[in-house]
Protein backbone atom coordinates (compact mmCIF):
# COMPACT_ATOMS: atom_id res chain seq x y z
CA UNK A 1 46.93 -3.38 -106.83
CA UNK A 2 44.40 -4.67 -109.20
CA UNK A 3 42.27 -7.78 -107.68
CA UNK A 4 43.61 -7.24 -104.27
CA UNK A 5 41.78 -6.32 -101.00
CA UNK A 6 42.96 -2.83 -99.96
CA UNK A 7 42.35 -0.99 -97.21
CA UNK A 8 41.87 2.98 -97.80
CA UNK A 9 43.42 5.10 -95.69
CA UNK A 10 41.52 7.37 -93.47
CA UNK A 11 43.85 8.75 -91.10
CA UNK A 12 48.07 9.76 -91.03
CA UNK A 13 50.24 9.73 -88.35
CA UNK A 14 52.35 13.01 -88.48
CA UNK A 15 55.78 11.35 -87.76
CA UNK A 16 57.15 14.52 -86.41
CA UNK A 17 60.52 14.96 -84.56
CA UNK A 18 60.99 11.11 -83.24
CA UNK A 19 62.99 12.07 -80.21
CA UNK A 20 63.05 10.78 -76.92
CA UNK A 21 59.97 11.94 -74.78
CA UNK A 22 61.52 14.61 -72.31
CA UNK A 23 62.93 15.94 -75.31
CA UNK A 24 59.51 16.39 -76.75
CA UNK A 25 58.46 18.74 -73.96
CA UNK A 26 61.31 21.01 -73.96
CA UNK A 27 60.41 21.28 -78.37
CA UNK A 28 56.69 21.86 -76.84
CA UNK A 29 58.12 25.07 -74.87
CA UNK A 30 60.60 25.72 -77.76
CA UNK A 31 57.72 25.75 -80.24
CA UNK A 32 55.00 27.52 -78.38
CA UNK A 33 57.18 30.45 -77.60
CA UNK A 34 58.02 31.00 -81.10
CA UNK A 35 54.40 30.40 -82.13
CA UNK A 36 53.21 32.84 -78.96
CA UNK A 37 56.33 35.80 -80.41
CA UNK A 38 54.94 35.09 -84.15
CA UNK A 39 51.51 36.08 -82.65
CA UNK A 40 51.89 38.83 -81.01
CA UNK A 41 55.00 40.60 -83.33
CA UNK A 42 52.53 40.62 -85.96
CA UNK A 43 49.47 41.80 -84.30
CA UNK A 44 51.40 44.52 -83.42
CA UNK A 45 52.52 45.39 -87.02
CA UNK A 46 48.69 45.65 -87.71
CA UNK A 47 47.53 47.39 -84.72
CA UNK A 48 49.83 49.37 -85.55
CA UNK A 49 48.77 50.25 -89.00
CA UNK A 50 45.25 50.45 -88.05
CA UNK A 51 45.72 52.95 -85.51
CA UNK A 52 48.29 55.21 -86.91
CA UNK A 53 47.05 57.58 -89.60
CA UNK A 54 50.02 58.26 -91.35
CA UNK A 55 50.36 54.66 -91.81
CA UNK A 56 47.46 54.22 -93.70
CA UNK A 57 49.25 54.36 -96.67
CA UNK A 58 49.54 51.32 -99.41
CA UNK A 59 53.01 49.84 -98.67
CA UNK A 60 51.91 49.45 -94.60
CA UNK A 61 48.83 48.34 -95.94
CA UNK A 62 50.42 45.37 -97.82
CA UNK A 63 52.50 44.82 -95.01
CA UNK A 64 49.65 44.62 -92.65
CA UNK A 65 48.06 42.01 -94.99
CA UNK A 66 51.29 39.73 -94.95
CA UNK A 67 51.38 39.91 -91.37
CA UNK A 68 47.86 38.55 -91.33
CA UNK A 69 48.83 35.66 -93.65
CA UNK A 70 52.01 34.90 -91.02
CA UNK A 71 49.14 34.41 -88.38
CA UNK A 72 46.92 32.51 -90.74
CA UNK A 73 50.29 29.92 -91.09
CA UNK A 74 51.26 29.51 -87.71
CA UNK A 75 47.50 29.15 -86.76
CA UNK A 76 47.53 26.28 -89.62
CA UNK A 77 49.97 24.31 -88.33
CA UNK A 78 52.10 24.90 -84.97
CA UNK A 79 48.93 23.52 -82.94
CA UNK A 80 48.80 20.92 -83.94
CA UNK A 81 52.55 20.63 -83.83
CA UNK A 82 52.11 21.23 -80.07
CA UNK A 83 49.44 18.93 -79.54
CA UNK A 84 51.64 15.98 -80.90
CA UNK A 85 54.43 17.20 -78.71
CA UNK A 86 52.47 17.46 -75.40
CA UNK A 87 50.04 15.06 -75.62
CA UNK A 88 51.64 12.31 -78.31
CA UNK A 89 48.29 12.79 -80.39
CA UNK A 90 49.83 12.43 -83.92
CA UNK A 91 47.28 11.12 -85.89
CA UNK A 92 45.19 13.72 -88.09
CA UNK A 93 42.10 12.58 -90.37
CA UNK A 94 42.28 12.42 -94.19
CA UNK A 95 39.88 15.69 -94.07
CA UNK A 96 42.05 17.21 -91.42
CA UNK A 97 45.13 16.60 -93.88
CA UNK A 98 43.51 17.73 -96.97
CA UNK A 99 42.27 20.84 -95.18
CA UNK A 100 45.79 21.98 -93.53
CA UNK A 101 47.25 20.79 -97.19
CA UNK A 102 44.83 23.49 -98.49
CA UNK A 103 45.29 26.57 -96.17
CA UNK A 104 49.00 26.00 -96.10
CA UNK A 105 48.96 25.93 -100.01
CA UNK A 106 46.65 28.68 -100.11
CA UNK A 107 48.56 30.78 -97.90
CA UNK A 108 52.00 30.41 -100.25
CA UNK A 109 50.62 30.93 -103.05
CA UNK A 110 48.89 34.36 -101.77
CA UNK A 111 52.37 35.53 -100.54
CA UNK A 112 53.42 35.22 -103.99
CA UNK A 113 51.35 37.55 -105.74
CA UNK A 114 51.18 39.72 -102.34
CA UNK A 115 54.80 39.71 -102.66
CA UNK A 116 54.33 40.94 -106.37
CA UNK A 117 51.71 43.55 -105.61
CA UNK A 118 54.62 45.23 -103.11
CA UNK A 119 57.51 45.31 -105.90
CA UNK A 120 55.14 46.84 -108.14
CA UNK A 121 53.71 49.49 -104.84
CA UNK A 122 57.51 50.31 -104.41
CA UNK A 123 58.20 50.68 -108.46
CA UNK A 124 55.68 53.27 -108.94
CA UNK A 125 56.68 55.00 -105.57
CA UNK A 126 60.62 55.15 -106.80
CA UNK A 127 59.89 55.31 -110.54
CA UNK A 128 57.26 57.73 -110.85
CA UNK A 129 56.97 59.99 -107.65
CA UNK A 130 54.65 62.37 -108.72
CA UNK A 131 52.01 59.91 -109.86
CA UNK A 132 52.18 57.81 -107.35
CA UNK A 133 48.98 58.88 -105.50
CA UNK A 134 47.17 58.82 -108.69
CA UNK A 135 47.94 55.36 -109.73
CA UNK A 136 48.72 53.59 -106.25
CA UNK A 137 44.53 54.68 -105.01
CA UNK A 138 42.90 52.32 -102.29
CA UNK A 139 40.87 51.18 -104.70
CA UNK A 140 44.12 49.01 -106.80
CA UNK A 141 45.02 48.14 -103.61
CA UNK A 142 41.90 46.61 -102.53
CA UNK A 143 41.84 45.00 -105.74
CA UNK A 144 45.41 43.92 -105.68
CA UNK A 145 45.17 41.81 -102.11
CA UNK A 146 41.59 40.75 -103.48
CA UNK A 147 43.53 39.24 -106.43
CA UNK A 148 46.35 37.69 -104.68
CA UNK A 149 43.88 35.80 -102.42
CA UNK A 150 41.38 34.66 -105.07
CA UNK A 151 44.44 33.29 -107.26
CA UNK A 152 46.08 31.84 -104.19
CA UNK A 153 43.08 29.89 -102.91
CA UNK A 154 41.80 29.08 -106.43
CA UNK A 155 45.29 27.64 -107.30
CA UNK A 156 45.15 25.51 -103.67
CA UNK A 157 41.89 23.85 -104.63
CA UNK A 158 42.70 22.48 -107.86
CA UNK A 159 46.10 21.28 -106.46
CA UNK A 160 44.40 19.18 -103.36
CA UNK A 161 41.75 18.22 -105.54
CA UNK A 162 43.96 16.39 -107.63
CA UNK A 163 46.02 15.00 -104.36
CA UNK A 164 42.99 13.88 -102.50
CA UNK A 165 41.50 11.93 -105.60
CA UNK A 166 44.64 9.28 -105.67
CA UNK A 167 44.15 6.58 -103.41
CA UNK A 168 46.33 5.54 -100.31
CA UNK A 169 47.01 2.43 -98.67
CA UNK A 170 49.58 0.41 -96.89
CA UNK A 171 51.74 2.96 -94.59
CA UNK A 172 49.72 5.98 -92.70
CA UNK A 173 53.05 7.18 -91.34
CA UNK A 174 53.78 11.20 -92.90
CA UNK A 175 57.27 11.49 -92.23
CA UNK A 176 56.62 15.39 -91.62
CA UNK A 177 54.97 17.13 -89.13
CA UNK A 178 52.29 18.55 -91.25
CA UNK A 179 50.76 17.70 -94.05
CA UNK A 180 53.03 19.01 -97.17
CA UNK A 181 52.27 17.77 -100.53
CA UNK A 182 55.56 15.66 -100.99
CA UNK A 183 54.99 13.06 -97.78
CA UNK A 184 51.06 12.51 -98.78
CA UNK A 185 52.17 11.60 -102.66
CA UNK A 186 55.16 9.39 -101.26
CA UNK A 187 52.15 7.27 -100.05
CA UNK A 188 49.42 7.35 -102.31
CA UNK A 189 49.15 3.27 -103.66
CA UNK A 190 48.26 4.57 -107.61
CA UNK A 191 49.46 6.32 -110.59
CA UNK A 192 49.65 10.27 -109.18
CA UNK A 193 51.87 11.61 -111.64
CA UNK A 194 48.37 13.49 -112.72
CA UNK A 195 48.10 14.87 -109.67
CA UNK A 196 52.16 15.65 -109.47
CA UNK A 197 52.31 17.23 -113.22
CA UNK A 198 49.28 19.52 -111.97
CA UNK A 199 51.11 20.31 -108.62
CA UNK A 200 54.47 21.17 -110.95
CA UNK A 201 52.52 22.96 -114.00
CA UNK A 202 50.48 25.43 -111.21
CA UNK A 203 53.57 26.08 -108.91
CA UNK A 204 55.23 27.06 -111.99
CA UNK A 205 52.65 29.46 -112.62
CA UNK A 206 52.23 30.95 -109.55
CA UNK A 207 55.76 30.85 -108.59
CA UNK A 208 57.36 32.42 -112.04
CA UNK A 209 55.11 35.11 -112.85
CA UNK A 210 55.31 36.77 -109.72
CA UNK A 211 58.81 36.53 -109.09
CA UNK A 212 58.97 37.95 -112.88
CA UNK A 213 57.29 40.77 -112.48
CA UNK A 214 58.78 41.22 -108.82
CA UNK A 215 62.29 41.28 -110.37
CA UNK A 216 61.09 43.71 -113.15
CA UNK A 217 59.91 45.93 -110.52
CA UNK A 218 63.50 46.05 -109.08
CA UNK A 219 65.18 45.84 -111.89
CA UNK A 220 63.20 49.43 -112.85
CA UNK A 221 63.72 50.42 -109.43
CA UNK A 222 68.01 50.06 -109.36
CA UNK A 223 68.14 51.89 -112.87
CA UNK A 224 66.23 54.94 -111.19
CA UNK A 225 68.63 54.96 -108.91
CA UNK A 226 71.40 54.65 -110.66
CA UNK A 227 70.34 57.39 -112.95
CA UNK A 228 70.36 59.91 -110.35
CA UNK A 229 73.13 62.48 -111.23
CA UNK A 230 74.29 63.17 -106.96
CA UNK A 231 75.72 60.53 -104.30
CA UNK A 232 73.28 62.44 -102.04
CA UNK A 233 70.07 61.56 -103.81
CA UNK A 234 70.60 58.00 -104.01
């Protein structure tokens, strides 16, 4: 688009489900009910960590943290959602985009290595029993959900850095009804396969590892119990 006028982008329409508008009220009460269930299951889960004492052990810990991420998603992007249902407001800023782009990134990525962090809580818990207080202390669990969020975020703000740098003109219209990395590059006006060889090279990363060591865990995990001599103990 050299020597022509262009006219940046500032704000996306979030196409959405194009349906007919009666339609879009009954996906309104369709969507807030799940997003209203997804709420209040896992606020339970965590109240219900946090107030039972023999749940304050690691693996209810972890699962107390995912819940919180499951909030953290919903909150992200269903209102949003519901806004564009109810009141036909589909338009979201550049900033607003970027920033959802980010948290919903963010938020993946930190499931991953959460996700990891569990295989390896269960390994140590099937694989070696007797140690497993020793080795499985609050402290490598703090540490553990303090790494899977600093790698997750840390990850998310190279990737939109690199996605909010290309430029975007022309069409405004993300056929999506949040902002996902795919739909923004489909519009962006100049060369973004920088931005798309980052996104590939750091979802690799964050996507192989864990789900490497997550199948190591398990793999440990079925020979222990194979190896046990009696039907009854596994």
């Amino acid at each position: 688009m050299r020597g022509e006028n262009v006219t940046k982008v500032s704000t996306f329409i979030l196409l959405g489900f194009p349906t007919a508008p009666r339609l879009q009220y009954v996906l309104f009460l369709l969507f807030l009910l799940i997003y209203l269930f997804v709420l209040v299951e896992n606020m339970a889960i965590i109240l219900t960590v946090w107030s039972s004492a023999s749940l304050h052990r690691p693996m209810y810990y972890f699962l107390g943290i995912m819940s919180t991420l499951e909030i953290w998603y919903v909150c992200d992007i269903i209102p949003k959602m519901l806004g564009g249902f109810l009141l036909q407001h589909k338009s979201i800023s550049f900033v607003g985009c970027m920033t959802q782009l980010y948290f919903f990134s963010s938020l993946v990525c930190t499931e991953c290595v959460l996700l990891a962090s569990m295989a390896y809580d269960r390994y140590v818990a099937i694989c070696h029993p007797l140690r497993y207080q020793v080795i499985m202390t609050t402290g490598l669990c703090v540490q553990l959900v303090v790494f899977s969020f600093a790698s997750g975020f840390t990850i998310s703000v190279i990737k939109v850095y690199f996605i909010s740098s290309a430029t975007f003109c022309g069409s405004n219209v993300l056929n999506h009804f949040f902002c996902d990395i795919s739909p923004i590059l489909k519009l962006a006006c100049t060369d973004f396969s920088t931005a798309e060889l980052v996104d590939f090279i750091l979802a690799f990363l964050i996507l192989v590892f864990p789900l490497l060591a997550t199948i190591l865990s398990y793999g440990h995990i079925s020979l222990a119990v194979l190896h046990i001599p009696s039907a009854t103990g596994r």
